[in-house]
Structure formats: structure tokens, C-alpha cells
PDB file of N, CA and C in Angstrom:
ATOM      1  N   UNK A   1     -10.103  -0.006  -8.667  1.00  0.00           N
ATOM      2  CA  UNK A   1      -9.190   1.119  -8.585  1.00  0.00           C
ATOM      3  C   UNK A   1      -8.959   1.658  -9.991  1.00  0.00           C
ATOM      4  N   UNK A   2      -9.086   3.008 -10.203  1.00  0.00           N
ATOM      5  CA  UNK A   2      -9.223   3.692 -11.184  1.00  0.00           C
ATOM      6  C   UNK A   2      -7.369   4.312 -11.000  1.00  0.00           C
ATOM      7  N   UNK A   3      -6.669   4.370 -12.826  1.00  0.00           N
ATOM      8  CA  UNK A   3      -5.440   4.920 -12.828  1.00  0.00           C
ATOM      9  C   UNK A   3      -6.168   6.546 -13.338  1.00  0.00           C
ATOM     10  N   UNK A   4      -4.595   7.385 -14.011  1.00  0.00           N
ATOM     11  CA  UNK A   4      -5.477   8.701 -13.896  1.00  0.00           C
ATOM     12  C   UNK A   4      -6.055   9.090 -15.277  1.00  0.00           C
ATOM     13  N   UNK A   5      -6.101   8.137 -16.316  1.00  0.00           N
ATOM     14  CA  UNK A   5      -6.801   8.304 -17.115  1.00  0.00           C
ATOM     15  C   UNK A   5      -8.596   7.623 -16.633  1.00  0.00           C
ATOM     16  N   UNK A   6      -9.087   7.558 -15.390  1.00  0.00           N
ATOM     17  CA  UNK A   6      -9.918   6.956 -15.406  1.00  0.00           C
ATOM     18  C   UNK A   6     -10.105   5.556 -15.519  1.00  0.00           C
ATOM     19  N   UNK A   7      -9.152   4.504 -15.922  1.00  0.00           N
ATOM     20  CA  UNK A   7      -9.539   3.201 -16.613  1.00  0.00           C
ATOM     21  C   UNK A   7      -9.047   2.319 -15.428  1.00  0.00           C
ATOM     22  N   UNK A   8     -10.316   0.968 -15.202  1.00  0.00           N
ATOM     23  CA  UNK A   8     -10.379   0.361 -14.149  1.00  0.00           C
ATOM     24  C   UNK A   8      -8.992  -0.705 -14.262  1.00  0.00           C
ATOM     25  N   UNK A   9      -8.086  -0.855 -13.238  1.00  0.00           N
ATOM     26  CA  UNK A   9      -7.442  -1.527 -13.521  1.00  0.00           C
ATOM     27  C   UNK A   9      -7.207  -2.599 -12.715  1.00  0.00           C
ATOM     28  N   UNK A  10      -6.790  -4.117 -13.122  1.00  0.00           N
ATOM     29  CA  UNK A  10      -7.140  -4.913 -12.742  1.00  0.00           C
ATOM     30  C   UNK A  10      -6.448  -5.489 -11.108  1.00  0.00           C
ATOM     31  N   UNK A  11      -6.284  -6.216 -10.694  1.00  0.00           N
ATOM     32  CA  UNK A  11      -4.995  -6.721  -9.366  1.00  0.00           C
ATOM     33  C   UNK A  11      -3.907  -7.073 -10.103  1.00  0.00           C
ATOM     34  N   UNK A  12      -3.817  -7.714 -11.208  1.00  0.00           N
ATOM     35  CA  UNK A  12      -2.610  -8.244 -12.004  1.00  0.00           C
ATOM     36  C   UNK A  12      -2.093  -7.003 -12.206  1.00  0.00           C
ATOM     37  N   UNK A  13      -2.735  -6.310 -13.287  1.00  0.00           N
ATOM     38  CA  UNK A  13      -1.696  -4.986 -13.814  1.00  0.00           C
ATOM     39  C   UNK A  13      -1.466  -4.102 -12.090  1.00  0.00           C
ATOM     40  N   UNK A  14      -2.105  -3.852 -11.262  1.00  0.00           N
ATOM     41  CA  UNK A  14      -1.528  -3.345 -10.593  1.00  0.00           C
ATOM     42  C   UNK A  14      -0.508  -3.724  -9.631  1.00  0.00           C
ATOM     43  N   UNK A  15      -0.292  -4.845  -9.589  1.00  0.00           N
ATOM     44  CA  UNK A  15       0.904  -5.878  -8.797  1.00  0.00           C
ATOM     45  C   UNK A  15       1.825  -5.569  -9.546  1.00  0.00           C
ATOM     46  N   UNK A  16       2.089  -5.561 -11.123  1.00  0.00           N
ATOM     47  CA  UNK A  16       2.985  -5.606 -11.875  1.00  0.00           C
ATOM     48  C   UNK A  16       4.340  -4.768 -11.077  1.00  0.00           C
ATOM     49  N   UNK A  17       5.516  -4.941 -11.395  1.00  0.00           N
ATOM     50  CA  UNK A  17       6.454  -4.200 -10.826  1.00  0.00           C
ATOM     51  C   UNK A  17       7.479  -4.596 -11.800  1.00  0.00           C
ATOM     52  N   UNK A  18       8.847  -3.758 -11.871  1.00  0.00           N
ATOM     53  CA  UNK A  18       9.548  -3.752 -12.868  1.00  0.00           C
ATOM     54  C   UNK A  18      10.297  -5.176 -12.667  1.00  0.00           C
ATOM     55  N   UNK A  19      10.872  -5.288 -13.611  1.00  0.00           N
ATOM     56  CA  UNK A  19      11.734  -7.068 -13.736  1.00  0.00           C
ATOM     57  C   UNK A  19      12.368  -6.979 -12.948  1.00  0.00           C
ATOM     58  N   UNK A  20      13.118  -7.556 -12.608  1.00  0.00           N
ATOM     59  CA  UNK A  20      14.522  -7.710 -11.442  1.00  0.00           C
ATOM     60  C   UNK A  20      14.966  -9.173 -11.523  1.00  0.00           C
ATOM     61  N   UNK A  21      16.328  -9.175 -11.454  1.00  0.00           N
ATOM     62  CA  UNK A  21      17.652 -10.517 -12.152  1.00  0.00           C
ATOM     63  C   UNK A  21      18.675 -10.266 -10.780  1.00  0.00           C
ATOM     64  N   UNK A  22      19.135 -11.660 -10.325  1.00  0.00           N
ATOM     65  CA  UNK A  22      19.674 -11.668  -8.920  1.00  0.00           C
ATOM     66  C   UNK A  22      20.760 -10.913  -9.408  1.00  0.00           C
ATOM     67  N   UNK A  23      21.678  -9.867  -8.343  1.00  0.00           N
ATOM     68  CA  UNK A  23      22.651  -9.394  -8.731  1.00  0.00           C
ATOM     69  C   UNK A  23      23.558 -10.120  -9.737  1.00  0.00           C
ATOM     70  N   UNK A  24      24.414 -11.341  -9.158  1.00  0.00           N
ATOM     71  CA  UNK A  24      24.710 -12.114 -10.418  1.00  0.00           C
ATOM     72  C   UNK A  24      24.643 -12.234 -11.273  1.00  0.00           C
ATOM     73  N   UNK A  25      23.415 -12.425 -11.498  1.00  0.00           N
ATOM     74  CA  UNK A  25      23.037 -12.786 -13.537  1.00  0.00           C
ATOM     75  C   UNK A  25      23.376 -11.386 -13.925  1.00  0.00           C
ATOM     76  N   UNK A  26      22.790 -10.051 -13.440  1.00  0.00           N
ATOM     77  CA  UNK A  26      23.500  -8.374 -13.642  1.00  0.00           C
ATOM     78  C   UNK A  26      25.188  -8.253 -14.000  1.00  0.00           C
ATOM     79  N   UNK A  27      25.966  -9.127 -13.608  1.00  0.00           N
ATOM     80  CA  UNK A  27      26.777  -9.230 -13.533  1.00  0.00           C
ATOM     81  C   UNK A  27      27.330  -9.982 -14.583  1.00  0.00           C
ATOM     82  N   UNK A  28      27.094 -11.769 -14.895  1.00  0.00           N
ATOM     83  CA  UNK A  28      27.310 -12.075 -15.742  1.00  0.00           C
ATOM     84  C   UNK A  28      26.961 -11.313 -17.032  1.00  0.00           C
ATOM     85  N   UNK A  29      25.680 -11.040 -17.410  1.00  0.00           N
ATOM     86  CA  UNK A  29      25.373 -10.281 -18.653  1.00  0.00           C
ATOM     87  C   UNK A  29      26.812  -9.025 -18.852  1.00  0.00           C
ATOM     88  N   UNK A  30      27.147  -8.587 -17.740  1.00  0.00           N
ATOM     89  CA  UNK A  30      28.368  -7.495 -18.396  1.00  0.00           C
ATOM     90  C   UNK A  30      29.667  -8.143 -18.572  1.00  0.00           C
ATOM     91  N   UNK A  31      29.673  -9.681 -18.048  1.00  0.00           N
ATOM     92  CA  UNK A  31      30.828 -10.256 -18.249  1.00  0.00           C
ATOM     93  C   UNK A  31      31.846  -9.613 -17.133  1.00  0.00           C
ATOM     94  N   UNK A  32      31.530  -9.284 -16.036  1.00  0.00           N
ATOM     95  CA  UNK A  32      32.146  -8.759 -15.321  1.00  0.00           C
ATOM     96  C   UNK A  32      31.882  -9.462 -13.669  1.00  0.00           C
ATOM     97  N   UNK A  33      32.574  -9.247 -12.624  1.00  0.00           N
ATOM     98  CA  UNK A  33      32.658 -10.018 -11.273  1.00  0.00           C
ATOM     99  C   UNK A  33      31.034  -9.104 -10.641  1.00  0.00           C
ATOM    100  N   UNK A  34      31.021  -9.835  -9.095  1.00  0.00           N
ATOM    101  CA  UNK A  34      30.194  -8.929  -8.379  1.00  0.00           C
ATOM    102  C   UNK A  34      30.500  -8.146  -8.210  1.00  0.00           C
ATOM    103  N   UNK A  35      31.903  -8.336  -7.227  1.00  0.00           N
ATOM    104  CA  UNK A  35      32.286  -7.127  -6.349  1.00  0.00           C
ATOM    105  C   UNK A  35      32.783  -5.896  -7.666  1.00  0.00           C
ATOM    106  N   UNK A  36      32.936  -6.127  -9.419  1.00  0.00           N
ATOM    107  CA  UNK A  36      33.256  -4.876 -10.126  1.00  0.00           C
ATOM    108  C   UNK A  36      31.989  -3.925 -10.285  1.00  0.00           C
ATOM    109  N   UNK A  37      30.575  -5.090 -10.276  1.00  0.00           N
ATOM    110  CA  UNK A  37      29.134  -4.312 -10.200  1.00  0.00           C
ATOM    111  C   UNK A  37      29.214  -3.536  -9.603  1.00  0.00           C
ATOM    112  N   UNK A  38      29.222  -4.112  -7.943  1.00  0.00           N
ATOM    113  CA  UNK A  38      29.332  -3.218  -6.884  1.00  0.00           C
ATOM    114  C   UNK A  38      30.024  -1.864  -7.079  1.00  0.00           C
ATOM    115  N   UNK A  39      31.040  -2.039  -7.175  1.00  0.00           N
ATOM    116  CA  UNK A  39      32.037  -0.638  -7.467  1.00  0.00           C
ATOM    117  C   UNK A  39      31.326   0.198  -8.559  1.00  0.00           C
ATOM    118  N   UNK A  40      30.575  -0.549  -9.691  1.00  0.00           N
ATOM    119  CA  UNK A  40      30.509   0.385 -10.534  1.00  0.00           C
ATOM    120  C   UNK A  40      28.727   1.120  -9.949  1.00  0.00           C
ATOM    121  N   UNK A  41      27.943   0.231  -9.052  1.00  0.00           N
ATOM    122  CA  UNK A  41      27.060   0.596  -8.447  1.00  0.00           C
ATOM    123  C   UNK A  41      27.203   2.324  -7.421  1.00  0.00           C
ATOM    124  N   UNK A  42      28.805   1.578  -7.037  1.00  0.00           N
ATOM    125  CA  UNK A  42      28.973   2.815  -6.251  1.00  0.00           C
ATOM    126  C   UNK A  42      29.396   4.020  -6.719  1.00  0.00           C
ATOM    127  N   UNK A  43      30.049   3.933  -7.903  1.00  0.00           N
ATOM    128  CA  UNK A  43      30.167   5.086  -8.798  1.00  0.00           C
ATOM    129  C   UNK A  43      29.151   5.800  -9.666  1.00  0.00           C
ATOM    130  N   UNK A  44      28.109   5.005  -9.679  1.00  0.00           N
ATOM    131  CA  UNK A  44      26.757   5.691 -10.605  1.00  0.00           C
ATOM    132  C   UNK A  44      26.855   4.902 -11.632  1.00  0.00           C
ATOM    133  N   UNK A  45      27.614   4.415 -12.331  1.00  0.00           N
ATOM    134  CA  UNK A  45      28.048   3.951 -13.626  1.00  0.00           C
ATOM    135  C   UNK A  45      26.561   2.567 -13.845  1.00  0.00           C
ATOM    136  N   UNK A  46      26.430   2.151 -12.836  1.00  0.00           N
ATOM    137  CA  UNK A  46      24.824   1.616 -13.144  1.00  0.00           C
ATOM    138  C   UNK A  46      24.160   2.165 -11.944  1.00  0.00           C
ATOM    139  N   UNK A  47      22.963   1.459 -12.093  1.00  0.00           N
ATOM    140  CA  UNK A  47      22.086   1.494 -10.324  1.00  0.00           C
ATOM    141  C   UNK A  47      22.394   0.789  -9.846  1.00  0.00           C
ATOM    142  N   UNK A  48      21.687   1.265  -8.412  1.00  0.00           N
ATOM    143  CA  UNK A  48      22.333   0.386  -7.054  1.00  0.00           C
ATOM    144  C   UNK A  48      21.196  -0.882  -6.949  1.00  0.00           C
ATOM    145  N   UNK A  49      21.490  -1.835  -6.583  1.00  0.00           N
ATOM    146  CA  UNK A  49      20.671  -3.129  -6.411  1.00  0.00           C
ATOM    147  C   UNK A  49      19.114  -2.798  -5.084  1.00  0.00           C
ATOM    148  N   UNK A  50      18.635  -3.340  -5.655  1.00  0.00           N
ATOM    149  CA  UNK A  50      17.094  -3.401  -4.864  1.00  0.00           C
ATOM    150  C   UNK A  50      17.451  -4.538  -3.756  1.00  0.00           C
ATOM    151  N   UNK A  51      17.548  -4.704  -2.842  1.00  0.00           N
ATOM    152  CA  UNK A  51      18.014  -5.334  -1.351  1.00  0.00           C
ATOM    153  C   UNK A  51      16.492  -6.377  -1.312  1.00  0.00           C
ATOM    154  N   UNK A  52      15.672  -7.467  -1.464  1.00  0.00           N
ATOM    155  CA  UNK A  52      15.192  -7.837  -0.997  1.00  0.00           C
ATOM    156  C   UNK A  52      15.522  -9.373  -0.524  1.00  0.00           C
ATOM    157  N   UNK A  53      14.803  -9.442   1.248  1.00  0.00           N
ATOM    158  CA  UNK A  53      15.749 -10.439   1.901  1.00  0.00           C
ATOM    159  C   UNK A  53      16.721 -10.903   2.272  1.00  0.00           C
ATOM    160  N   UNK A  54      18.100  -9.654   2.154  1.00  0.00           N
ATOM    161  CA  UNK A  54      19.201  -9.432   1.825  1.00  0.00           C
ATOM    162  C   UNK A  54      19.830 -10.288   0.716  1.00  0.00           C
ATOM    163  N   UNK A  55      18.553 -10.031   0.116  1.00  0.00           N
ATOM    164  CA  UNK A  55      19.865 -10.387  -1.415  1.00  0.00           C
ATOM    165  C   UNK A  55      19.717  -9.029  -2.418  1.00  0.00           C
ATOM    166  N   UNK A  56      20.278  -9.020  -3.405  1.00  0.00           N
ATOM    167  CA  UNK A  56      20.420  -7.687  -4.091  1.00  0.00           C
ATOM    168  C   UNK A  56      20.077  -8.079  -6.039  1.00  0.00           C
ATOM    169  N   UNK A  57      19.060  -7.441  -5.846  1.00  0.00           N
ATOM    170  CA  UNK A  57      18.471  -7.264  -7.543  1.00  0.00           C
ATOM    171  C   UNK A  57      18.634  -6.212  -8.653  1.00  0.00           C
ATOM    172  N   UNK A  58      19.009  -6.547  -9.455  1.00  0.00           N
ATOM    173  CA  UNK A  58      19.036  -5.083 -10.782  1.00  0.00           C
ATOM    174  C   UNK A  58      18.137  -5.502 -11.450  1.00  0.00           C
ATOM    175  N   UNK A  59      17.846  -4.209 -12.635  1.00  0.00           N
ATOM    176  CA  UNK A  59      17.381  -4.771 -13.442  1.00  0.00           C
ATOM    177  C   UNK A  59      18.347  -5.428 -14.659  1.00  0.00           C
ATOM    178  N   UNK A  60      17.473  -6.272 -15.664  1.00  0.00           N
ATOM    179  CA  UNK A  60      18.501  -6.593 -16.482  1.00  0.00           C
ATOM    180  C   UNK A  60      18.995  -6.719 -17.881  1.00  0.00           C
ATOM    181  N   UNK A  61      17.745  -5.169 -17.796  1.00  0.00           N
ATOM    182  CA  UNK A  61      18.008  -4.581 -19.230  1.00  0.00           C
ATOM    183  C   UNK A  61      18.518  -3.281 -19.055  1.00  0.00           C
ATOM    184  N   UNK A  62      19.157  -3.059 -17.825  1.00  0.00           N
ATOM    185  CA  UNK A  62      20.066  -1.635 -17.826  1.00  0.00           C
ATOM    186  C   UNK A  62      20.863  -1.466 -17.970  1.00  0.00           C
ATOM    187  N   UNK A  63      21.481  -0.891 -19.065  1.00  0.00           N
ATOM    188  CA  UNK A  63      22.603  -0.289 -19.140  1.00  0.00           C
ATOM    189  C   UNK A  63      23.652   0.579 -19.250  1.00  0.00           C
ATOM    190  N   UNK A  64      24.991  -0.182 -19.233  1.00  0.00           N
ATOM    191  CA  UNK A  64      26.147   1.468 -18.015  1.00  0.00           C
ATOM    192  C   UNK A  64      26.006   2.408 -18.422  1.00  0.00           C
ATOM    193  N   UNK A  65      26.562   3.514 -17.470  1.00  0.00           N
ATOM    194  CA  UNK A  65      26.284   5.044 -18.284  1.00  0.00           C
ATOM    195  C   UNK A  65      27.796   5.193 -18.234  1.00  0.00           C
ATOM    196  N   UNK A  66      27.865   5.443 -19.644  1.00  0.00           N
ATOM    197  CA  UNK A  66      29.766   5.810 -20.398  1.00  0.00           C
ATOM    198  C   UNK A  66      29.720   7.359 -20.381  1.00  0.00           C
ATOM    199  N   UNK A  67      28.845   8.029 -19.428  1.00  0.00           N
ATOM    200  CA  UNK A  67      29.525   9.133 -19.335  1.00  0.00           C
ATOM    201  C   UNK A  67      30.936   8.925 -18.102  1.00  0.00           C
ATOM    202  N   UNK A  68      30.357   8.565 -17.397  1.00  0.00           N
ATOM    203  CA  UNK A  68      30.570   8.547 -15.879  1.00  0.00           C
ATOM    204  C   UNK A  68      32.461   8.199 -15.807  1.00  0.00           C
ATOM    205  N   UNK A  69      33.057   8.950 -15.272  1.00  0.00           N
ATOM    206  CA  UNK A  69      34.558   8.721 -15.820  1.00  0.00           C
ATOM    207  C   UNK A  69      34.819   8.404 -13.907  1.00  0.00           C
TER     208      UNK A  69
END
């Protein structure tokens, strides 16, 4: 499988997918609870968690947006 510069790319690089950290650890890193993630998930102030298996993933080098009042 060719990307669109032409260059063959392998099964590894194309499996690749972005990092993801169980909601929790998202949470600890801000020093903050789940359920404040959540809220701030629901306000925009981060992204919303990736649901797989019903559990919920961020990433966990994102961070808040201080516009967002």
C-alpha cells in the first residue's frame, strides 16, 4: 500500500494510531478527579475520551484549552 507521496508503507507504520492513556492516568496528570475531566470533556476545555470496550481513553499529551470560560 502506497501513502500519497507514493512511498510503500509498511503493516507496522500503517497500524500505527495515536497514543491513548486510560481516562484516569488523563486525569491524574492534571491532578484533577474523573468526574472534573468529564465536565471539562463536556465543556470543550479538553477532548472527549475515545470509548473502547466501554472504557474511555485520551490522549496524554493534550492539553486544556484556557480559552474556554
Amino acid at each position: 500500500m502506497a501513502d500519497k507521496e507514493g512511498l510503500v508503507l509498511t503493516t507496522k507504520q500503517r497500524k500505527r494510531s495515536k497514543r491513548r492513556a486510560p481516562w484516569r492516568k488523563v486525569a491524574e496528570r492534571f491532578g484533577i478527579s474523573v468526574k472534573t475531566l468529564d465536565r471539562w470533556a463536556r465543556r470543550g476545555i479538553v477532548d472527549p475520551p475515545v470509548k473502547i470496550n466501554k472504557r474511555k481513553y485520551g490522549d496524554p499529551d493534550a492539553e486544556p484549552r484556557l480559552d474556554v470560560a
